[in-house]
C-alpha atoms as a PDB file:
ATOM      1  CA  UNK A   1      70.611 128.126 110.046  1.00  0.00           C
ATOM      2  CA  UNK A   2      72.969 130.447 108.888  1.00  0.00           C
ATOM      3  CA  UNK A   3      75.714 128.721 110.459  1.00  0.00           C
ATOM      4  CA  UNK A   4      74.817 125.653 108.586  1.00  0.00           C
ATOM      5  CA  UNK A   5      74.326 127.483 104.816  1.00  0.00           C
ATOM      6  CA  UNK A   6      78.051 128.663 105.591  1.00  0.00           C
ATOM      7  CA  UNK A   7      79.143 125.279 105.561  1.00  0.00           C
ATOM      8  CA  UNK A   8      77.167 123.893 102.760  1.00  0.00           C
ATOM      9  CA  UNK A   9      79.029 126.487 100.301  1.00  0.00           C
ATOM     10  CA  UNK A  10      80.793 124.898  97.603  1.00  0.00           C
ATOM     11  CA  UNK A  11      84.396 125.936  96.913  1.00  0.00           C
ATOM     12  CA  UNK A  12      85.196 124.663  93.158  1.00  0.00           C
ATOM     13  CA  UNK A  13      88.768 123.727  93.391  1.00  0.00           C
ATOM     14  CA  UNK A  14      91.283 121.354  92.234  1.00  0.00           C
ATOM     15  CA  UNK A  15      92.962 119.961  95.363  1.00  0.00           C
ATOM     16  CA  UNK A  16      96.375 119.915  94.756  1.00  0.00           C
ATOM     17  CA  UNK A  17      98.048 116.502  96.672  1.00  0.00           C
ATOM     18  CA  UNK A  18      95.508 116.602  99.135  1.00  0.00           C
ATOM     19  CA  UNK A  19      93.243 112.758  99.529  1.00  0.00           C
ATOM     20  CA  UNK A  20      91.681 113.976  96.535  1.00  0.00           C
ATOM     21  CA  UNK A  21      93.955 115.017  93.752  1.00  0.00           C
ATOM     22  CA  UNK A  22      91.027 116.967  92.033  1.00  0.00           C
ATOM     23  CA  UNK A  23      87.323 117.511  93.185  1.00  0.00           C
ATOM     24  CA  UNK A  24      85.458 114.067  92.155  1.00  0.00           C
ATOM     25  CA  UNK A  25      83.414 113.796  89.265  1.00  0.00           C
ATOM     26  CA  UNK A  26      79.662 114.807  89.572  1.00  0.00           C
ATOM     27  CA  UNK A  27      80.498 117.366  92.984  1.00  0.00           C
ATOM     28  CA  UNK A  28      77.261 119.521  92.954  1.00  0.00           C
ATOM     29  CA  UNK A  29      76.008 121.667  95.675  1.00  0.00           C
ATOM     30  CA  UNK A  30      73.783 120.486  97.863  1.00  0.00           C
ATOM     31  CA  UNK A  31      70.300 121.408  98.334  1.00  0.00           C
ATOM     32  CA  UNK A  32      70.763 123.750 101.918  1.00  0.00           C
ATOM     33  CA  UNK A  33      66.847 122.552 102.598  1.00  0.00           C
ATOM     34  CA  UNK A  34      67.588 118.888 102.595  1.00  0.00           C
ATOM     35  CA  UNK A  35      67.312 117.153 105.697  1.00  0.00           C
ATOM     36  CA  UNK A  36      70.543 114.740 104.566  1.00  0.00           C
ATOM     37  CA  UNK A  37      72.495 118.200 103.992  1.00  0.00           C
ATOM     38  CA  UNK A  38      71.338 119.985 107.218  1.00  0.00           C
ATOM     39  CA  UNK A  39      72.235 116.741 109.451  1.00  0.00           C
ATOM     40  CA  UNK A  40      76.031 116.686 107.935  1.00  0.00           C
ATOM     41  CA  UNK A  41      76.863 120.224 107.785  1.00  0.00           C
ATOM     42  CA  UNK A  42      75.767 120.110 111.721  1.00  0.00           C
ATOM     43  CA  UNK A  43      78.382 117.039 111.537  1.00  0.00           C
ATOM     44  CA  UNK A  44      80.696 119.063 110.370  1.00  0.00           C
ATOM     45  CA  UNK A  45      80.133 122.226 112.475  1.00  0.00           C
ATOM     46  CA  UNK A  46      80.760 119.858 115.326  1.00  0.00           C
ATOM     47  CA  UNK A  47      83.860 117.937 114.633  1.00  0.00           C
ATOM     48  CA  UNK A  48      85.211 121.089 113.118  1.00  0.00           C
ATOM     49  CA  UNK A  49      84.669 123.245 116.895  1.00  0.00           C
ATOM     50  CA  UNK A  50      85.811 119.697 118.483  1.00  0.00           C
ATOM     51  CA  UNK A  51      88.706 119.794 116.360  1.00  0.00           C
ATOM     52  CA  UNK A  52      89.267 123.311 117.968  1.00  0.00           C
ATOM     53  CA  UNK A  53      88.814 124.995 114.603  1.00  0.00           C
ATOM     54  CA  UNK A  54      86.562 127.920 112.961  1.00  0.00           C
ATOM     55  CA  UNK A  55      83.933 126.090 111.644  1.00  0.00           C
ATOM     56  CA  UNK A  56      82.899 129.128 109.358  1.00  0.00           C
ATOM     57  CA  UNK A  57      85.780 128.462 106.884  1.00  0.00           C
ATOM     58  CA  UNK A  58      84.557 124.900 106.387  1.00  0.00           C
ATOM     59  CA  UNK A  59      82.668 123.665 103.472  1.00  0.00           C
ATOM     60  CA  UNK A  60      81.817 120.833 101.481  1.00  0.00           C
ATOM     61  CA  UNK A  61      80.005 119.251  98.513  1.00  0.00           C
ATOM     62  CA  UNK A  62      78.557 116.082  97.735  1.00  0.00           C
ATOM     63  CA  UNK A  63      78.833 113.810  94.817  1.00  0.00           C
ATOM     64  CA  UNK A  64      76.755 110.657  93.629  1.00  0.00           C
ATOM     65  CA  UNK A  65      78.331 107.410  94.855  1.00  0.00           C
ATOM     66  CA  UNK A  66      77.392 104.426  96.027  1.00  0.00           C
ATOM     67  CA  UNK A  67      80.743 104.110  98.203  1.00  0.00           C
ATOM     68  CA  UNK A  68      80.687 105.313 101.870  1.00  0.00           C
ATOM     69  CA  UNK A  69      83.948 107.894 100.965  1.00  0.00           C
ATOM     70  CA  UNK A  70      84.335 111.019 102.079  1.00  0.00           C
ATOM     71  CA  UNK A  71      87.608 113.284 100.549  1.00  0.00           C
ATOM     72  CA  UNK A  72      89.614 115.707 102.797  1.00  0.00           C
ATOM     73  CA  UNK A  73      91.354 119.138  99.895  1.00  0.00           C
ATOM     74  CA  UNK A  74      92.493 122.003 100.187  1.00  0.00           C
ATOM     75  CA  UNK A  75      91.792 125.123 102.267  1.00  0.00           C
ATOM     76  CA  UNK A  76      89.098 123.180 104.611  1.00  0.00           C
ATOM     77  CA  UNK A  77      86.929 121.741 102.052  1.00  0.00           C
ATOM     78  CA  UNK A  78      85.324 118.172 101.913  1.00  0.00           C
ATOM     79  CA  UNK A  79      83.799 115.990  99.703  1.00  0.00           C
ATOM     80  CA  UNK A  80      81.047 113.618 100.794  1.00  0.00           C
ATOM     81  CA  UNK A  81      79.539 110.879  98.744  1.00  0.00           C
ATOM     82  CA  UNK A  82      76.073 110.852  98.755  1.00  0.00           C
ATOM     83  CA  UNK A  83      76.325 107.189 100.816  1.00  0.00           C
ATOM     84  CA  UNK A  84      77.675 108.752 103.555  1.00  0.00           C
ATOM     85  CA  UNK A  85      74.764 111.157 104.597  1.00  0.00           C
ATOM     86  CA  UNK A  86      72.318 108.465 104.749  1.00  0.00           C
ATOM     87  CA  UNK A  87      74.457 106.322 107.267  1.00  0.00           C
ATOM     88  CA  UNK A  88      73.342 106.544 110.977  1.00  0.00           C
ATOM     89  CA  UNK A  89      74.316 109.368 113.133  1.00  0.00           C
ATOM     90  CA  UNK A  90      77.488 107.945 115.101  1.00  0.00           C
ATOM     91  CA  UNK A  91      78.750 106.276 111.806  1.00  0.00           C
ATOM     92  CA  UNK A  92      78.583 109.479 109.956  1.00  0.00           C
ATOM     93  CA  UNK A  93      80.100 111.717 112.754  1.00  0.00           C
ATOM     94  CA  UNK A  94      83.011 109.096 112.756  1.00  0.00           C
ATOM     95  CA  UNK A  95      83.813 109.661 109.298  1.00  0.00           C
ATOM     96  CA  UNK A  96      83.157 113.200 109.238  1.00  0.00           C
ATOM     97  CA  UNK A  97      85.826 113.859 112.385  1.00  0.00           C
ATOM     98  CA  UNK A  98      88.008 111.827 110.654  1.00  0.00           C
ATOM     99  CA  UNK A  99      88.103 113.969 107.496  1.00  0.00           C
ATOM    100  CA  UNK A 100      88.304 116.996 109.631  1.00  0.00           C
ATOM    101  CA  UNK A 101      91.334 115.478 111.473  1.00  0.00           C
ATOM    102  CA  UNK A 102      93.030 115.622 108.048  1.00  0.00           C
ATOM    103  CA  UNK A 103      92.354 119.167 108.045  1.00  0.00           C
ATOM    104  CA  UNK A 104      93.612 119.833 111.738  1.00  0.00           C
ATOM    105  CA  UNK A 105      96.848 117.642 111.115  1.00  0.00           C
ATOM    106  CA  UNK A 106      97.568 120.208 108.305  1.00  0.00           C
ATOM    107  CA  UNK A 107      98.578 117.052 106.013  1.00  0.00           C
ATOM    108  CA  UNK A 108      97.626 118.403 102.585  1.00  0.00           C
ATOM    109  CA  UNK A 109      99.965 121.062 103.038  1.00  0.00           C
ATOM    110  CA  UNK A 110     102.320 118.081 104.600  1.00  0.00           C
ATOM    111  CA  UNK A 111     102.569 116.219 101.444  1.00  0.00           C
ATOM    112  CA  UNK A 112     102.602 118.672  99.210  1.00  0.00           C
ATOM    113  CA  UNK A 113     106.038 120.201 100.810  1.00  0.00           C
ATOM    114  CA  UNK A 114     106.715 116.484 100.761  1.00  0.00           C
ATOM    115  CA  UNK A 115     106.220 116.556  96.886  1.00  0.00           C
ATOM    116  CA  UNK A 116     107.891 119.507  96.319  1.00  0.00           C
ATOM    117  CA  UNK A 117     110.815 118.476  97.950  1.00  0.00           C
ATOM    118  CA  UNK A 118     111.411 114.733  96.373  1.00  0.00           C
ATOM    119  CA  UNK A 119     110.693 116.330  92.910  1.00  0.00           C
ATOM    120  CA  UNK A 120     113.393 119.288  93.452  1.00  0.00           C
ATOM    121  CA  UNK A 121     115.664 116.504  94.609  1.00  0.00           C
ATOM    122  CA  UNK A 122     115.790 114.274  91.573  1.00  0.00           C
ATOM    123  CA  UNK A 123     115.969 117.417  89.391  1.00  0.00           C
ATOM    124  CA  UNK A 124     119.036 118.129  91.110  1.00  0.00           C
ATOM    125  CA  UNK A 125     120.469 114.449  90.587  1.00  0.00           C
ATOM    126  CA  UNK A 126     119.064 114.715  87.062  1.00  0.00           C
ATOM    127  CA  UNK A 127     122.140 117.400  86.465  1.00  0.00           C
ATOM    128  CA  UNK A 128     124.526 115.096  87.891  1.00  0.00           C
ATOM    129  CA  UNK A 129     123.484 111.689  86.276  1.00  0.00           C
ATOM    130  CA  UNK A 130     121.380 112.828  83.013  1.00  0.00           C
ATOM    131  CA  UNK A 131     117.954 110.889  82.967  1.00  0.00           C
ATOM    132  CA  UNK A 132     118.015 110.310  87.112  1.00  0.00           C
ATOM    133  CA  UNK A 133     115.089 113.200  87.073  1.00  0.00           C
ATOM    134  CA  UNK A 134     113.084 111.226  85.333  1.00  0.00           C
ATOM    135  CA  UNK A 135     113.253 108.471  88.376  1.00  0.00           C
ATOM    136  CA  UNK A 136     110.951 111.180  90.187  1.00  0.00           C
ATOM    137  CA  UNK A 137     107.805 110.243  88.210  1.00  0.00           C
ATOM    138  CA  UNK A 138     108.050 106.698  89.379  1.00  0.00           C
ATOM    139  CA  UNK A 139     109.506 107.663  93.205  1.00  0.00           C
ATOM    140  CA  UNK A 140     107.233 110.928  94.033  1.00  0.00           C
ATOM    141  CA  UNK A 141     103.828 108.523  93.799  1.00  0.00           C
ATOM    142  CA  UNK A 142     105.192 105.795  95.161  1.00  0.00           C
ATOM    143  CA  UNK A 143     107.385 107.872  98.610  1.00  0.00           C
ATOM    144  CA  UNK A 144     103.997 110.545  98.970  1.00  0.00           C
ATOM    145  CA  UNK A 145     101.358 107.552  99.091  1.00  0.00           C
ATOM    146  CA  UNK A 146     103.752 106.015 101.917  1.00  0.00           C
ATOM    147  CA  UNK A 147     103.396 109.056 103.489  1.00  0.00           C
ATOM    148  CA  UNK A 148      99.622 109.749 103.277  1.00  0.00           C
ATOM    149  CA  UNK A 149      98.766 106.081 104.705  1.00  0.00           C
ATOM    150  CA  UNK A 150     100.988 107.202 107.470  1.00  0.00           C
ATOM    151  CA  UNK A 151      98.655 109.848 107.847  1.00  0.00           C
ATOM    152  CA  UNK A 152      95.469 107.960 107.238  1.00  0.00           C
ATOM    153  CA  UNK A 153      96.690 106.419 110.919  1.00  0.00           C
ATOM    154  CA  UNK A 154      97.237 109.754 112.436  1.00  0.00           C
ATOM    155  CA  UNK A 155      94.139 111.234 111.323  1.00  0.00           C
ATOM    156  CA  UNK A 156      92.176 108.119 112.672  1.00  0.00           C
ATOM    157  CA  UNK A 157      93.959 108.810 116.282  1.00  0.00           C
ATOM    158  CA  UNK A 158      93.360 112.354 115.864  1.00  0.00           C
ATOM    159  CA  UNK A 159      89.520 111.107 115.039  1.00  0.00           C
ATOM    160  CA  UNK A 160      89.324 109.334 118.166  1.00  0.00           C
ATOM    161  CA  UNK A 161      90.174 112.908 119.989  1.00  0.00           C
ATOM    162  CA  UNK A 162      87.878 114.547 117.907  1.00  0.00           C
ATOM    163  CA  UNK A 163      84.509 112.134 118.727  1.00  0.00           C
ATOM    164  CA  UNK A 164      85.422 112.279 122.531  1.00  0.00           C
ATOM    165  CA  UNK A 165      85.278 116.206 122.174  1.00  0.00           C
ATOM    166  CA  UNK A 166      81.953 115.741 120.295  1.00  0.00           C
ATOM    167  CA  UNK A 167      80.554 113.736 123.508  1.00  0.00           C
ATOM    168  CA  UNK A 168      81.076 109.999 122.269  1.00  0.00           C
ATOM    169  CA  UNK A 169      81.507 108.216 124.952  1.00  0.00           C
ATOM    170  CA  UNK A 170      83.395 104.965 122.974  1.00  0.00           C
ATOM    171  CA  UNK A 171      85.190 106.656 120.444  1.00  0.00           C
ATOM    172  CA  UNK A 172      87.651 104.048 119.372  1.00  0.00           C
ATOM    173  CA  UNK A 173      85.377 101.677 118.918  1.00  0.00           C
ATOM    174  CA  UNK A 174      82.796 104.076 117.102  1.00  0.00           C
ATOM    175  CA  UNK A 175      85.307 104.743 114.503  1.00  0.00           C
ATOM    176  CA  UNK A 176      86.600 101.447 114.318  1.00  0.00           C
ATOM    177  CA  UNK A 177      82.732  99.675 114.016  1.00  0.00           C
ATOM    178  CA  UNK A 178      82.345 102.282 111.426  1.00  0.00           C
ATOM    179  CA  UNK A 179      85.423 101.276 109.210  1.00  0.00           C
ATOM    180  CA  UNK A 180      84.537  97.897 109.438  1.00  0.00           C
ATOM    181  CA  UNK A 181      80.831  98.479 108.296  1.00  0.00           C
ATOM    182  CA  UNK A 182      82.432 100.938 105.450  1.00  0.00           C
ATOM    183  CA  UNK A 183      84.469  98.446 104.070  1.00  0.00           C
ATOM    184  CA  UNK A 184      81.666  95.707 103.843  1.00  0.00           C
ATOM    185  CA  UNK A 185      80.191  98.160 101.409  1.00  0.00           C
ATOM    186  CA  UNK A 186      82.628  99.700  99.575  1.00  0.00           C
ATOM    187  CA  UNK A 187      84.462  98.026  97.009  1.00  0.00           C
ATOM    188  CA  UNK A 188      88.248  97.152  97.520  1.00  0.00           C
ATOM    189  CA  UNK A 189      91.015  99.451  96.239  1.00  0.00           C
ATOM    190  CA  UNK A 190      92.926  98.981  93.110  1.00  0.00           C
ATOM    191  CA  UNK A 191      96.396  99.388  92.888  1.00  0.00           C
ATOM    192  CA  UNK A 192      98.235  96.852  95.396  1.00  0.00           C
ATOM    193  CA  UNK A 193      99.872  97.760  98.740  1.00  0.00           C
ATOM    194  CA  UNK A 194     102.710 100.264  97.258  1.00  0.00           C
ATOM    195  CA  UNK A 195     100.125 101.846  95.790  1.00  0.00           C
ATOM    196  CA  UNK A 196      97.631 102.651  97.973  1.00  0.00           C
ATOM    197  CA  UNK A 197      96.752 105.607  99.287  1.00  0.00           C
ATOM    198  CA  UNK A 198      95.112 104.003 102.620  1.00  0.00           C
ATOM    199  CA  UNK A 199      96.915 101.490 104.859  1.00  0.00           C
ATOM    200  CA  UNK A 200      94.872  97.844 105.211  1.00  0.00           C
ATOM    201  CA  UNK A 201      91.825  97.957 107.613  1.00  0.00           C
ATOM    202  CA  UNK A 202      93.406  95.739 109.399  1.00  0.00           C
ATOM    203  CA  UNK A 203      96.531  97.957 110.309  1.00  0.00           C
ATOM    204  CA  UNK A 204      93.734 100.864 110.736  1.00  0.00           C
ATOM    205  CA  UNK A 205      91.882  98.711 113.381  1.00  0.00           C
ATOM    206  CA  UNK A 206      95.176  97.609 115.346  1.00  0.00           C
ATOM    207  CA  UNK A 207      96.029 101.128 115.644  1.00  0.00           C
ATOM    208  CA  UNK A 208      92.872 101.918 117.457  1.00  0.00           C
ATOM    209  CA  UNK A 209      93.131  98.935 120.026  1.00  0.00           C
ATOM    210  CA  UNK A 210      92.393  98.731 122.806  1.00  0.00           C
ATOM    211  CA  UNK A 211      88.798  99.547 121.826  1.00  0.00           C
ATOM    212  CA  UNK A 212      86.353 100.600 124.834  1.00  0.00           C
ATOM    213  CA  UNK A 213      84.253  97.924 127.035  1.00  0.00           C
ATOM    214  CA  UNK A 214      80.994  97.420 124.981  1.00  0.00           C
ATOM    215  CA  UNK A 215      79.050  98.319 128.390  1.00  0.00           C
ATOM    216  CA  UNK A 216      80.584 102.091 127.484  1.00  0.00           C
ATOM    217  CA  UNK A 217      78.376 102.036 124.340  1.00  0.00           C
ATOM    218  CA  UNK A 218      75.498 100.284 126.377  1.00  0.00           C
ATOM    219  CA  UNK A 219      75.438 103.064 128.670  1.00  0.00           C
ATOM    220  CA  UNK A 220      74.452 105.564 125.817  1.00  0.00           C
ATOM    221  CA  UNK A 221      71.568 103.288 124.375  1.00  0.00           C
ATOM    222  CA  UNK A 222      68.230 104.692 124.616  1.00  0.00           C
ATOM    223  CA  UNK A 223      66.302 103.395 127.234  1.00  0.00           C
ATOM    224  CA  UNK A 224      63.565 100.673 125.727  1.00  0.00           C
ATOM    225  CA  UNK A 225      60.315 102.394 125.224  1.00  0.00           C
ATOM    226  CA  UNK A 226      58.350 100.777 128.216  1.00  0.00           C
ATOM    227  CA  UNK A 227      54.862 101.223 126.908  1.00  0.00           C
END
């Protein structure tokens, strides 16, 4: 129990260029008694030892939201909507070790060097041809959301790693079942292909191919009750 009140503390924060630029509107800390809260900080505790972590420095907060989203910031802190803790157990791990790979891949601190270094680049130009720095308010989105979809693959590989750790027997296809069933509820993005912060599902799914036999996930079914 204590392990899991550790992880339900709420670090207030704003995230810096992490997948969420600032914590999202409505973040509250959740009840430690609630079953929903209990069952994902155990999530967590899990991906984050499978992820060869400390689990202890790991927290998170919730938010209202209809959307299945969860938000990797700063300094091992995640943001879950409230959708996500009431999806079934292998759906929810999937997401959760997918967040956490974020955290193991170290890409906050990834694009934020990236950021850094694009905006102290056009400053440069800017002495060289006046009004160039200005280009970097236009380039920095545009080059660092490239980047993080990049990422978003990566972390989904890293994912895959992560649920075999956690004793999922299919993980490729757990993850990639579980996109698919996110995006059927969530609603699309805004912003067009440049600006995106996530590649297409579809490039998401192809990365995870070849998915595991379906007999690998029959194998783990629960025997029918024969009474």
């Amino acid at each position: 129990m204590r392990r899991g009140c550790a992880l339900v503390a709420l670090v207030v924060l704003t995230a810096g260029c992490g997948l969420v630029s600032s914590y999202p509107h409505g973040a509250y800390f959740p009840p430690p008694g609630n079953p929903d809260t209990l069952a994902l900080a155990r999530t967590l505790y899990r991906a984050a030892q499978a992820a060869g972590d400390d689990p202890e420095r790991y927290s998170f907060a919730l938010f209202k939201s209809s959307q299945v989203v969860g938000y990797a910031a700063d300094d091992a802190t995640f943001y879950f909507s409230e959708a996500l803790t009431r999806l079934p157990e292998r759906q929810r791990d999937a997401l959760v070790a997918q967040k956490v790979a974020h955290e193991a891949l170290g890409h906050a601190g990834q694009r934020r060097a990236l950021s850094i270094s694009i905006s102290a680049g056009f400053t440069v130009l800017g002495f060289v041809v006046p009004g160039l720095g200005l280009v970097d308010f236009v380039a920095n989105p545009l080059i660092v959301r490239a980047f993080t979809r990049d990422q978003v693959i990566a972390a989904d590989l890293k994912a895959v790693e992560i649920l075999r750790t956690m004793g999922d027997e299919a993980p490729r296809r757990t993850l990639a079942e579980t996109l698919r069933a996110a995006a059927a509820v969530n609603r699309p993005r805004k912003g067009g292909p440049l600006l995106a912060a996530e590649p297409a599902l579809e490039d998401r799914l192809a990365a995870l191919e070849p998915l595991e036999p379906v007999t690998a996930l029959a194998l783990r079914a629960p025997a029918p009750d024969s009474r």
